[in-house]
C-alpha atoms as a PDB file:
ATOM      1  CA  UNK A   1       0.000   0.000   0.000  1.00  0.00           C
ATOM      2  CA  UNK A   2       1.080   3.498  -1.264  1.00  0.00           C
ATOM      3  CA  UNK A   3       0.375   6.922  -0.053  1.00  0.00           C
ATOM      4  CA  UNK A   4       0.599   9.505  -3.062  1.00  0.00           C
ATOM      5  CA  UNK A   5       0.176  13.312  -1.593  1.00  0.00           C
ATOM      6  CA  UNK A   6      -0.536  15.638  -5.062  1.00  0.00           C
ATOM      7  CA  UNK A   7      -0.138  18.518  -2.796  1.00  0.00           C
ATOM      8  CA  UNK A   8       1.008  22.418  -2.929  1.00  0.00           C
ATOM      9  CA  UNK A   9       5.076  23.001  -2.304  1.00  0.00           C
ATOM     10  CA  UNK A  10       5.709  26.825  -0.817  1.00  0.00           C
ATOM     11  CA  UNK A  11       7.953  28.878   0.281  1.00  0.00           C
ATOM     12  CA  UNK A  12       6.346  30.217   4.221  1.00  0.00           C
ATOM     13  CA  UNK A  13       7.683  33.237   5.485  1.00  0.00           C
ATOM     14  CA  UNK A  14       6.728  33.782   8.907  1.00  0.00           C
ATOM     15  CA  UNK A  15       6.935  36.886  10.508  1.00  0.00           C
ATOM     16  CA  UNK A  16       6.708  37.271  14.281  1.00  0.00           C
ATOM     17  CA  UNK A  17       4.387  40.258  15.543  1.00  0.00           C
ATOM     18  CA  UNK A  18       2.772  41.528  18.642  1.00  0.00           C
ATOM     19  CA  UNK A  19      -0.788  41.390  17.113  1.00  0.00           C
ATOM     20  CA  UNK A  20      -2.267  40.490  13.407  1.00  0.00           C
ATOM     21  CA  UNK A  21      -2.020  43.633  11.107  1.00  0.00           C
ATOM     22  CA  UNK A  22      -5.760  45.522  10.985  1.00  0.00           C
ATOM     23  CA  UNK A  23      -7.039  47.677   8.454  1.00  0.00           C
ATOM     24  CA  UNK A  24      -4.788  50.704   7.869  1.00  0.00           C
ATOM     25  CA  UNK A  25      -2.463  49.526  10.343  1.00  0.00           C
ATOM     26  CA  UNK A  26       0.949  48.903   9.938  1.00  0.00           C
ATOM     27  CA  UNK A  27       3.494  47.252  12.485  1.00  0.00           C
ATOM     28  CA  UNK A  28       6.999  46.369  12.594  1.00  0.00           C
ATOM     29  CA  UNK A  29       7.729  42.736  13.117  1.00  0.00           C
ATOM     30  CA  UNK A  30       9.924  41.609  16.341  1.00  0.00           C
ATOM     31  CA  UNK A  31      11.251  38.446  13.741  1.00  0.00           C
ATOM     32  CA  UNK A  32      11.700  36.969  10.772  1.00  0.00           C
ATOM     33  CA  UNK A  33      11.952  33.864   9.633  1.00  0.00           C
ATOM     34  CA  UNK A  34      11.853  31.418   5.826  1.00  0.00           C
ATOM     35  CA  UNK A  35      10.756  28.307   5.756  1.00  0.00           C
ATOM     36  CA  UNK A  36       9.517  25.017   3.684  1.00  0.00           C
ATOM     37  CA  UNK A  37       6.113  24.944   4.107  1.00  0.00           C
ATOM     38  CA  UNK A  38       2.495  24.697   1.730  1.00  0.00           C
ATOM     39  CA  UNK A  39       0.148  22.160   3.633  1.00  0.00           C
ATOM     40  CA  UNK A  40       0.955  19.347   0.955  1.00  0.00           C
ATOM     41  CA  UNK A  41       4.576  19.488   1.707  1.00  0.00           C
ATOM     42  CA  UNK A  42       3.825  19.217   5.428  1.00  0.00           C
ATOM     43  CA  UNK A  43       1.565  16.660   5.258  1.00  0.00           C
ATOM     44  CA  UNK A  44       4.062  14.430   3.283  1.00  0.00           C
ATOM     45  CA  UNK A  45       6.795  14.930   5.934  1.00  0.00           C
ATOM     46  CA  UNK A  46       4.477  14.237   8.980  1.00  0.00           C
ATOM     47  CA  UNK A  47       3.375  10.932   7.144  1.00  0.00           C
ATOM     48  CA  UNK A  48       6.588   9.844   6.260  1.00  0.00           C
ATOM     49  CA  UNK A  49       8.074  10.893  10.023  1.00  0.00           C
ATOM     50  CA  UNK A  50       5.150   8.901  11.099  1.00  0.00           C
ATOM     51  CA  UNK A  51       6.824   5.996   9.421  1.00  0.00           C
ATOM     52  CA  UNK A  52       4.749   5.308   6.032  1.00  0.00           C
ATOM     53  CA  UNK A  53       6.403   5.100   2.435  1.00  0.00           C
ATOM     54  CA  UNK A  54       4.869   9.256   0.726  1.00  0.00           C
ATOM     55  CA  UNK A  55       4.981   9.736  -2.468  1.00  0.00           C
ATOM     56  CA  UNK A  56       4.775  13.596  -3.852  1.00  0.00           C
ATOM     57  CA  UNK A  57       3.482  15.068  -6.595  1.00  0.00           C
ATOM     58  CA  UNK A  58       3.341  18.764  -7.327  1.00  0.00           C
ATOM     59  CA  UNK A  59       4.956  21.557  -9.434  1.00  0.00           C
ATOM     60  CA  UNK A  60       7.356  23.620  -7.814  1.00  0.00           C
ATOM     61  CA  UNK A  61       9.233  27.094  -9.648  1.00  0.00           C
ATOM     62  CA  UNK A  62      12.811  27.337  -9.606  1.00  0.00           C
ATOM     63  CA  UNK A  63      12.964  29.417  -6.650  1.00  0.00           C
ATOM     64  CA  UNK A  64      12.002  26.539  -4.858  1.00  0.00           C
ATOM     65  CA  UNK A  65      14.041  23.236  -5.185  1.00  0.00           C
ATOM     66  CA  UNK A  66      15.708  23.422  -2.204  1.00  0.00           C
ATOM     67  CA  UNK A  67      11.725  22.064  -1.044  1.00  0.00           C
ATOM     68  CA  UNK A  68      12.404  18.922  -2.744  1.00  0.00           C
ATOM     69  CA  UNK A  69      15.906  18.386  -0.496  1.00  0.00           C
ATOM     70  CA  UNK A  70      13.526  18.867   2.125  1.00  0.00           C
ATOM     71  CA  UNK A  71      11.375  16.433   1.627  1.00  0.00           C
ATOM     72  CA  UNK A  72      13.920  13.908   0.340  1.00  0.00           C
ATOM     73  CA  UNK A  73      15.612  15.017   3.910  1.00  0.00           C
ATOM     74  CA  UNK A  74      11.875  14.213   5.616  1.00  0.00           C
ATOM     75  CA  UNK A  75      11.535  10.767   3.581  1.00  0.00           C
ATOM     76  CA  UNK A  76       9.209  11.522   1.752  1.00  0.00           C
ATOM     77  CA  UNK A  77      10.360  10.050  -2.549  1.00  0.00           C
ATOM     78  CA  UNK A  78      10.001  13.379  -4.543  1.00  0.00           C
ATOM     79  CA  UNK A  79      10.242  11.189  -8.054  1.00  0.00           C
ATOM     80  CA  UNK A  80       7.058  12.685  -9.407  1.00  0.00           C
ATOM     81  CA  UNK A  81       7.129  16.655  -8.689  1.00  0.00           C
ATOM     82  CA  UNK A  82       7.949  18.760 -11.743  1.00  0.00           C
ATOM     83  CA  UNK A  83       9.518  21.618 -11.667  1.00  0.00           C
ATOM     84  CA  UNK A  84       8.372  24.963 -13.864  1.00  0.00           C
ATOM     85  CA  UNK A  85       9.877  28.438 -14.677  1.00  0.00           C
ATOM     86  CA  UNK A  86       7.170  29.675 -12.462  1.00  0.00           C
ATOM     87  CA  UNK A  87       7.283  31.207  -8.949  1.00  0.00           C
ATOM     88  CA  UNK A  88       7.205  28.934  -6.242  1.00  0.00           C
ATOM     89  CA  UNK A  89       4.145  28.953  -4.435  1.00  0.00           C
ATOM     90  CA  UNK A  90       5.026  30.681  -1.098  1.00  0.00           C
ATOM     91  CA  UNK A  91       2.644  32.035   2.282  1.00  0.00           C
ATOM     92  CA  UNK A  92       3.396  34.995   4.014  1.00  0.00           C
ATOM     93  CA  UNK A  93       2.415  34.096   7.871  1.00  0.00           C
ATOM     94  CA  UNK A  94       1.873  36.245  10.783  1.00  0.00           C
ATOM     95  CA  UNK A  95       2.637  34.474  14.340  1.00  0.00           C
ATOM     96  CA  UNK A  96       1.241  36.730  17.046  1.00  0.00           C
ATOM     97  CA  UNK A  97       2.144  36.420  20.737  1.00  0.00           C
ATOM     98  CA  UNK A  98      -0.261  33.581  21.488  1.00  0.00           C
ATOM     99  CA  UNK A  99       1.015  31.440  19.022  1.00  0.00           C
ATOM    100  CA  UNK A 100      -1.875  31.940  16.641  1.00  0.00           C
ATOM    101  CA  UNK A 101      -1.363  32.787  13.351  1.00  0.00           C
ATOM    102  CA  UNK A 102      -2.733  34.456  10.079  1.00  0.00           C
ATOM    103  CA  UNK A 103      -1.709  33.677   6.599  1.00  0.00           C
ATOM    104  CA  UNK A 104      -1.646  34.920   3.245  1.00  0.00           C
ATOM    105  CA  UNK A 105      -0.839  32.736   0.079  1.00  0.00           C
ATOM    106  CA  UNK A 106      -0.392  32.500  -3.356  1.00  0.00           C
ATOM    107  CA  UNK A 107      -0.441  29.500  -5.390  1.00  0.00           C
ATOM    108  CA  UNK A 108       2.356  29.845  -8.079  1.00  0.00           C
ATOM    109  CA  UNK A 109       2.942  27.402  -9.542  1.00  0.00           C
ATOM    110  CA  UNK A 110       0.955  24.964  -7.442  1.00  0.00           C
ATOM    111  CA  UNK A 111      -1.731  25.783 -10.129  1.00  0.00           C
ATOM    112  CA  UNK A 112       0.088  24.638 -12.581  1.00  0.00           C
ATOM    113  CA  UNK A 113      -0.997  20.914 -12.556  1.00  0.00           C
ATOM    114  CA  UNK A 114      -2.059  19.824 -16.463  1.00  0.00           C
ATOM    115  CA  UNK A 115      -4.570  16.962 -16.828  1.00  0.00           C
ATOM    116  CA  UNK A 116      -1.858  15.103 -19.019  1.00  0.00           C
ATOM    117  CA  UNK A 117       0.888  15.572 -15.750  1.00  0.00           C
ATOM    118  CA  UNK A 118      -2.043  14.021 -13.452  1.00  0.00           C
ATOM    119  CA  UNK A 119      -3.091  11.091 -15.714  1.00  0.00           C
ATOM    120  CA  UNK A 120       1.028  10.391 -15.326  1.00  0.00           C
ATOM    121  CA  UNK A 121       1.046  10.244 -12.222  1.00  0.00           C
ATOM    122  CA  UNK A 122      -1.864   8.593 -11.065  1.00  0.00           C
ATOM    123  CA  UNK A 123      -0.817   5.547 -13.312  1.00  0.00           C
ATOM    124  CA  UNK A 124       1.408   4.356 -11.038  1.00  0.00           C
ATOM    125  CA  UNK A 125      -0.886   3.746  -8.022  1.00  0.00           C
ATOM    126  CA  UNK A 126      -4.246   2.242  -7.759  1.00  0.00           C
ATOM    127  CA  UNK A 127      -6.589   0.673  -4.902  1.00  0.00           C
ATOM    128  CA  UNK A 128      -6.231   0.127  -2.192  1.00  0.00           C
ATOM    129  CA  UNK A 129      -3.256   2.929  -2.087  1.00  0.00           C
ATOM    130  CA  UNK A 130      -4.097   6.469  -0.334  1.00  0.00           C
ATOM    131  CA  UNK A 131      -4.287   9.515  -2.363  1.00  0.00           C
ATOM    132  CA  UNK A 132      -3.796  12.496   0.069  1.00  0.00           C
ATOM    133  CA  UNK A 133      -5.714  15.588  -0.857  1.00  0.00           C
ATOM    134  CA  UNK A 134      -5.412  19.675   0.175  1.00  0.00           C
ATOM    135  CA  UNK A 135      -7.102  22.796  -1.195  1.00  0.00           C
ATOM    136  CA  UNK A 136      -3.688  24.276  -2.474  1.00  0.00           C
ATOM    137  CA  UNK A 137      -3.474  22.961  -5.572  1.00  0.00           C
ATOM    138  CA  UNK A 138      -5.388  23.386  -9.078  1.00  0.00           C
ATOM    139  CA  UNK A 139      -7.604  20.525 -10.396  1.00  0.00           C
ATOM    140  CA  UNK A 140      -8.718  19.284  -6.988  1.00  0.00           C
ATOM    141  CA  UNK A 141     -12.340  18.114  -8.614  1.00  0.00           C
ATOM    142  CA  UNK A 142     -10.315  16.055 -11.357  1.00  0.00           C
ATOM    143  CA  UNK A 143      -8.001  14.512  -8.956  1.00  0.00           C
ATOM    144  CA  UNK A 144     -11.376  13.505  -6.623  1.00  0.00           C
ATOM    145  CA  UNK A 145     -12.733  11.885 -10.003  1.00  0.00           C
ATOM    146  CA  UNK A 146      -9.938  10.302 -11.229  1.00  0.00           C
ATOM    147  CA  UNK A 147      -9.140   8.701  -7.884  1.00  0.00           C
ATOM    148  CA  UNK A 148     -12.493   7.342  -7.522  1.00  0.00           C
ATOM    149  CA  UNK A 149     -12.133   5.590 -10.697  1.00  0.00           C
ATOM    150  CA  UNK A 150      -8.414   4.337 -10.272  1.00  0.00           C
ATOM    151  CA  UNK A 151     -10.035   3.000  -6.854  1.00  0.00           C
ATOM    152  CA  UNK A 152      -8.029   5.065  -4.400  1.00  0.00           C
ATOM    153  CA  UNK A 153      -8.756   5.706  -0.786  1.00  0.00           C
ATOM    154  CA  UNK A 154      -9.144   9.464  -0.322  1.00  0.00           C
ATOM    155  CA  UNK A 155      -7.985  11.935   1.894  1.00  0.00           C
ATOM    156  CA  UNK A 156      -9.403  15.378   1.250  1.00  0.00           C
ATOM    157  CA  UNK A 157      -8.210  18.313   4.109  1.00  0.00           C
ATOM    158  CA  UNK A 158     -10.325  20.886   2.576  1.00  0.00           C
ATOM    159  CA  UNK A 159      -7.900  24.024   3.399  1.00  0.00           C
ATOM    160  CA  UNK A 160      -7.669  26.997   2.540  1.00  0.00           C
ATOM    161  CA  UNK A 161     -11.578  26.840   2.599  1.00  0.00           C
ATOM    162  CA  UNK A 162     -13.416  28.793  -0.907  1.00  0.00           C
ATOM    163  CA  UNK A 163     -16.681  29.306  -1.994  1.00  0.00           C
ATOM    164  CA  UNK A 164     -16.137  26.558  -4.790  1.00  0.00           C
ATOM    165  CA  UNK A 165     -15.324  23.763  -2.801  1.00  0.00           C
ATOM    166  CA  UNK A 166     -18.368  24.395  -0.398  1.00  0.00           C
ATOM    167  CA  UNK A 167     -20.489  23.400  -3.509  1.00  0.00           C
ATOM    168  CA  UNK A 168     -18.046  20.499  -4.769  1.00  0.00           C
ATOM    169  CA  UNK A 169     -19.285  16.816  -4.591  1.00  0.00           C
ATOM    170  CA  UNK A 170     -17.119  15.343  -1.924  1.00  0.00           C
ATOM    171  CA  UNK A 171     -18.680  11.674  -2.420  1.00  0.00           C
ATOM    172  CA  UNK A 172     -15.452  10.429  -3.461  1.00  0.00           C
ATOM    173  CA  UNK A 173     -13.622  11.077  -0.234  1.00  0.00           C
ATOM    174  CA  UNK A 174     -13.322   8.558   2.032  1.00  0.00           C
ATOM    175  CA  UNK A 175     -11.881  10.305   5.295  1.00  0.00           C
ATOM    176  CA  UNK A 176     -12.351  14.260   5.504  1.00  0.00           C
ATOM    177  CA  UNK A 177      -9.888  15.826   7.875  1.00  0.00           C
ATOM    178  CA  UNK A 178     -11.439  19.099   8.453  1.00  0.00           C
ATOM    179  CA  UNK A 179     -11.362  22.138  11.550  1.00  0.00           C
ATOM    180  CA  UNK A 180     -14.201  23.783  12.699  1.00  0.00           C
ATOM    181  CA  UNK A 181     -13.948  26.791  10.597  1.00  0.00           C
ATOM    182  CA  UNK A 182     -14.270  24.862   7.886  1.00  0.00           C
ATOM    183  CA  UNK A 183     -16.408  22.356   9.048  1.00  0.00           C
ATOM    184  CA  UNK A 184     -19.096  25.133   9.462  1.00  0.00           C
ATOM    185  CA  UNK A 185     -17.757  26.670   5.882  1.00  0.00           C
ATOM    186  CA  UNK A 186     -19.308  23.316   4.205  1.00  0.00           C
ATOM    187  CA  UNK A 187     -22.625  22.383   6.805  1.00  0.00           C
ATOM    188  CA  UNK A 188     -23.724  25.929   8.101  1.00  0.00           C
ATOM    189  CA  UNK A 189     -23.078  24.433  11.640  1.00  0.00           C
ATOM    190  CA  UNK A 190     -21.210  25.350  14.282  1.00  0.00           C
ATOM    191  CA  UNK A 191     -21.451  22.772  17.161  1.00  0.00           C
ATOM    192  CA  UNK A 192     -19.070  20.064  16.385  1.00  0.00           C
ATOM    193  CA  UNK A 193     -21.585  16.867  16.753  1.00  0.00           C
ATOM    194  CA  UNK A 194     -24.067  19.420  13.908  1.00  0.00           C
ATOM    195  CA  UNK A 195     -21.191  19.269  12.048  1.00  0.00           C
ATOM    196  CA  UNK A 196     -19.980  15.643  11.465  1.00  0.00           C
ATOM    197  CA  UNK A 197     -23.916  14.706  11.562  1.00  0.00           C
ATOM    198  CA  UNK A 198     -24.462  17.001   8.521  1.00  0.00           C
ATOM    199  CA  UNK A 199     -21.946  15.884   6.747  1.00  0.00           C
ATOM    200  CA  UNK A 200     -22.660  12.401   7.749  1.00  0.00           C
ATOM    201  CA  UNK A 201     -26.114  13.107   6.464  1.00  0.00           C
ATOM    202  CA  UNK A 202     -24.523  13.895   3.032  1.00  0.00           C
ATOM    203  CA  UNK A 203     -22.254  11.363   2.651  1.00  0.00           C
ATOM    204  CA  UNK A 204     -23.682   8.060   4.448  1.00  0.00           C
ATOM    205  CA  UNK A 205     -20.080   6.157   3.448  1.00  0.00           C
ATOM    206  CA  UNK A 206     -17.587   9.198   4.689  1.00  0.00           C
ATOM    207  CA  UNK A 207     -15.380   9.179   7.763  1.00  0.00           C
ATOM    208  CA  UNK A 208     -14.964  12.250   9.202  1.00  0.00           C
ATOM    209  CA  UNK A 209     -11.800  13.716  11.693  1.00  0.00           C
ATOM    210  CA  UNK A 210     -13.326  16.876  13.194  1.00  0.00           C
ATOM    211  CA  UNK A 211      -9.719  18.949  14.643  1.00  0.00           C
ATOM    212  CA  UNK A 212     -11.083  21.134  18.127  1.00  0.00           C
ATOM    213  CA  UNK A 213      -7.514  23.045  18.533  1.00  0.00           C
ATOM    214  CA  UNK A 214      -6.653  22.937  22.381  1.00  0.00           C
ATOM    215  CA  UNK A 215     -10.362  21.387  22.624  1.00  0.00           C
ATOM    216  CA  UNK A 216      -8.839  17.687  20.987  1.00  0.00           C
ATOM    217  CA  UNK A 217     -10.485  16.211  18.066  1.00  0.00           C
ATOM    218  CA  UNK A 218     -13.620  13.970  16.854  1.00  0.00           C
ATOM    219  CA  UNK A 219     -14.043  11.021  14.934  1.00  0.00           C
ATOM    220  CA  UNK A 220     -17.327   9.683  13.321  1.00  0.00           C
ATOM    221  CA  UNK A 221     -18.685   7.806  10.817  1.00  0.00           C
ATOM    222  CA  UNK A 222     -21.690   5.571  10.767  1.00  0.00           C
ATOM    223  CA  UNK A 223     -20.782   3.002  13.214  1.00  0.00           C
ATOM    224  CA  UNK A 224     -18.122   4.903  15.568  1.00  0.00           C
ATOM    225  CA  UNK A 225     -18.382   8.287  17.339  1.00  0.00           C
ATOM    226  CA  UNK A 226     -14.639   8.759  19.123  1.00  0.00           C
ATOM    227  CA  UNK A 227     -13.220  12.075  20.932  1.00  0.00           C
ATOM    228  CA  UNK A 228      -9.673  12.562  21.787  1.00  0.00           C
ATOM    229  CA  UNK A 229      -8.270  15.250  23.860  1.00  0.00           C
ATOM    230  CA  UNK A 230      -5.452  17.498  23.105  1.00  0.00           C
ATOM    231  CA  UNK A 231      -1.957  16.777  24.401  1.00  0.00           C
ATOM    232  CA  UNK A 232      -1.190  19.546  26.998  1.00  0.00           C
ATOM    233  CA  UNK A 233       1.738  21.942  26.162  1.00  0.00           C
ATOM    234  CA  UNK A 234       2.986  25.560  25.750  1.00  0.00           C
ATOM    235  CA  UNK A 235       2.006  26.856  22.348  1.00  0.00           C
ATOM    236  CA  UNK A 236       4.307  28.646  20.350  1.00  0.00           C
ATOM    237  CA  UNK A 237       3.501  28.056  17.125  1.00  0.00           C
ATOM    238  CA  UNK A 238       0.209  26.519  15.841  1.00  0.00           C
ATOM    239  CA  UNK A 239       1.330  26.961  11.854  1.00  0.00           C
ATOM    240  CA  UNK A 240       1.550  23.386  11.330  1.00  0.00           C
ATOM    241  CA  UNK A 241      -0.362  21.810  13.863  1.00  0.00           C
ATOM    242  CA  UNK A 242      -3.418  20.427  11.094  1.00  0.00           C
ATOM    243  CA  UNK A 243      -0.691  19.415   8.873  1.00  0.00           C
ATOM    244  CA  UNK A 244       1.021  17.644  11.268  1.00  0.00           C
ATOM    245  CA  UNK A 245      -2.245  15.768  12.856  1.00  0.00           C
ATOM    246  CA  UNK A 246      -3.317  14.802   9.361  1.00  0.00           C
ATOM    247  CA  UNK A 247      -0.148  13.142   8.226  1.00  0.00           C
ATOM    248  CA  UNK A 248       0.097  11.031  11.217  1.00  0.00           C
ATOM    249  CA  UNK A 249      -3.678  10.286  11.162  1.00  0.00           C
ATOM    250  CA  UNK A 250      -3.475   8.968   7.491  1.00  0.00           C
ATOM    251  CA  UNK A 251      -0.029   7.511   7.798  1.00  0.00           C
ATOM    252  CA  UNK A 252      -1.525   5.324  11.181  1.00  0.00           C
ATOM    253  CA  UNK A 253      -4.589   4.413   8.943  1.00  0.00           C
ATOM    254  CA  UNK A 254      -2.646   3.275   6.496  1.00  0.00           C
ATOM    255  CA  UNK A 255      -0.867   0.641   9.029  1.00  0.00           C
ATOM    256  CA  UNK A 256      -3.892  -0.583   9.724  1.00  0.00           C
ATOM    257  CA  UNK A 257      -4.407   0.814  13.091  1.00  0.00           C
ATOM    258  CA  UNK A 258      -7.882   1.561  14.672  1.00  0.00           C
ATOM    259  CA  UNK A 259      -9.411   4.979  14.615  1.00  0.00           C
ATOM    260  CA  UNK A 260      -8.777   5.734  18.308  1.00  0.00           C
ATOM    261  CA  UNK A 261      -5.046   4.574  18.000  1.00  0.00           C
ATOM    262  CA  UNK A 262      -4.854   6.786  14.831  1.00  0.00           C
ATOM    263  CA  UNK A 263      -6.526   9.958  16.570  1.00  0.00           C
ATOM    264  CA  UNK A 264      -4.294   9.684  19.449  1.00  0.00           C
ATOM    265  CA  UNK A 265      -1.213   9.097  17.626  1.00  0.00           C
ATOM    266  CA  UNK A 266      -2.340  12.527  15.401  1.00  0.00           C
ATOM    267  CA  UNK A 267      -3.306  14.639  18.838  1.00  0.00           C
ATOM    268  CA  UNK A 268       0.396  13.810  20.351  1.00  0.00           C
ATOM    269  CA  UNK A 269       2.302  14.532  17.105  1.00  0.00           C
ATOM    270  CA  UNK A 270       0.332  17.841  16.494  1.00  0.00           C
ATOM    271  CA  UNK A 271       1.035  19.142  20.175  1.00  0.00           C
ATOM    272  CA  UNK A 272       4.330  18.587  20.101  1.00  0.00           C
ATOM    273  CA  UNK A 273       4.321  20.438  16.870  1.00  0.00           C
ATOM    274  CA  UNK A 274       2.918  23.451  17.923  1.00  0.00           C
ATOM    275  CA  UNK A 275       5.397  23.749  20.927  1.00  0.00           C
ATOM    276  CA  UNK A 276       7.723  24.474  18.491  1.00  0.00           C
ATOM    277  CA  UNK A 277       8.496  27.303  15.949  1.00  0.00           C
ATOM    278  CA  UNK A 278       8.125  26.797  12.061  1.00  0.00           C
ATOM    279  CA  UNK A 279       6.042  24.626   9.638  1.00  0.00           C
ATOM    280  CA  UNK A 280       7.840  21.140   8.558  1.00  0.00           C
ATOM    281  CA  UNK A 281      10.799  22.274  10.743  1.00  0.00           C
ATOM    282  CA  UNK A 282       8.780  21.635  13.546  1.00  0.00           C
ATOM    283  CA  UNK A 283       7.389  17.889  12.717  1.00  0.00           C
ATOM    284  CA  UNK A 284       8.442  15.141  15.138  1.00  0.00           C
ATOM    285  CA  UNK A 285       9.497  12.108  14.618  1.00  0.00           C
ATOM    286  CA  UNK A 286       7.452   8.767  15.299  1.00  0.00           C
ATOM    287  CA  UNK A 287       9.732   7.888  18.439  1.00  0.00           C
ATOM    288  CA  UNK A 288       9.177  10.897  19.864  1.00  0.00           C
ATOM    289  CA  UNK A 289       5.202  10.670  19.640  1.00  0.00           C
ATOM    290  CA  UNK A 290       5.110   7.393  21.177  1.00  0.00           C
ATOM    291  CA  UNK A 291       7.530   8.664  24.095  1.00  0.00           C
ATOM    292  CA  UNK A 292       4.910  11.486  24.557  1.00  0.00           C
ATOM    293  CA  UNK A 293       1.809   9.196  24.438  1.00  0.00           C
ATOM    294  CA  UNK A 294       3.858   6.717  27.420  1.00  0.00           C
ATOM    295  CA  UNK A 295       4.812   9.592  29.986  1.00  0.00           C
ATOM    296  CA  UNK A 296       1.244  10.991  29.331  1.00  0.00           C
ATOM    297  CA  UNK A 297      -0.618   7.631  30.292  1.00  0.00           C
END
């Protein structure tokens, strides 16, 4: 079993301030800082720290190859990304005080995914591998489609949330990883349990991971209702705490391990990402998960 993530490649750069910038406003930042980042980059590293064989697919510009020795450095085999004579895909992030942050992007050439360069791809993998899914890239619609009909299990994280995908026929997805932003984005809800019963609703078959923040997460589909709580620690930076709970979720899935196994695997990879600074920087590796999950129980 294969895990192919056709996910977006950027370029963060993360810029530490007191407060998030208002209208009219503007503020000097107290630091500074570039990264590797774009969630499907992330998401590839925390599935292949989390000890599954990731496959990436992608287009990155030339000012961004040194995010392919990152994920080669991560595990992660980089065979099918292209590269164009576009500009890298890249976020500009603001980190307040709390650890929250605020982010801008724009795609490059993460839109820059031709149906020919997907067909290529796809070839190569077929049920019951994993094709892992974000909102960052071009063609999402056509990559749901043609990995229903190649027979893939799908993993869509539906983020950064639009107007289009609200409308989009998500009946090919097999697990949605979603927050509750956009969780109410999609349903119109904003209680958790509305949520994953709305979409539940829609999509009898679907398995849903609802992420709380601090508050844990939730896992339903028709048969199983789970919560997990949130590992305690000090946030300092929450940029790539989703990223990091949906790689390991997917990559313990993919073992064959049960849901609450999975979502407590996910909860103790993404705290201990968000006690530390940066995006894929800041992913831990599988030993130190488990050594978290043992001192906690």
């Amino acid at each position: 079993m294969k895990i192919l993530n056709f996910g977006s490649l950027n370029i963060d750069k993360v810029y530490r301030v007191a407060h998030f910038v208002r209208a009219g406003e503007t503020v000097a930042s107290a630091g500074y800082q570039c990264f590797p980042g774009g969630k499907g980059l992330n998401q590839s590293i925390a599935a292949a720290r989390a000890g599954q064989k990731v496959f990436h697919a992608g287009t990155v510009g030339e000012d961004g190859l040194f995010l392919l020795d990152t994920l080669r450095k991560g595990g992660v085999d980089t065979r099918y990304v292209r590269t164009s004579g576009s500009i890298t895909g890249h976020a500009l992030i603001q980190v307040d005080d709390a650890g929250e942050n605020c982010i801008i992007l724009y795609p490059g050439s993460n839109f820059e995914n031709e149906e020919e360069y997907v067909d290529e791809v796809l070839r190569d993998f077929e049920g019951p591998d994993i094709l892992l899914l974000q909102n960052e890239i071009n063609g999402l619609e056509q990559l749901l489609r043609k990995g229903r009909e190649k027979g893939l299990r799908i993993m869509l994280n539906p983020s950064p949330m639009e107007e289009r995908l609200k409308g989009m026929d998500l009946s090919a997805v097999t697990w949605l990883m979603l927050n509750e932003t956009e969780g109410r984005e999609i349903t119109g809800e904003s209680e958790p349990d509305r949520i994953t019963d709305c979409l539940l609703q829609r999509y009898p078959d679907m398995r849903v991971v609802l992420t709380l923040g601090e508050k844990g997460a939730v896992y339903r589909d028709r048969g199983e209702y789970l919560r997990q709580p949130a590992f305690p620690v000090r946030a300092v930076d929450t940029t790539a705490a989703g990223d990091t709970f949906t790689g390991y979720f997917i990559a313990a899935a993919a073992e064959g391990k049960k849901n609450g196994e999975a979502l407590k695997l996910a909860a103790a990879a993404a705290s201990l990402a968000v006690s530390r600074q940066g995006a894929a920087v800041s992913i831990p590796e599988r030993a130190q998960v488990e050594d978290m999950i043992q001192n906690a129980e």
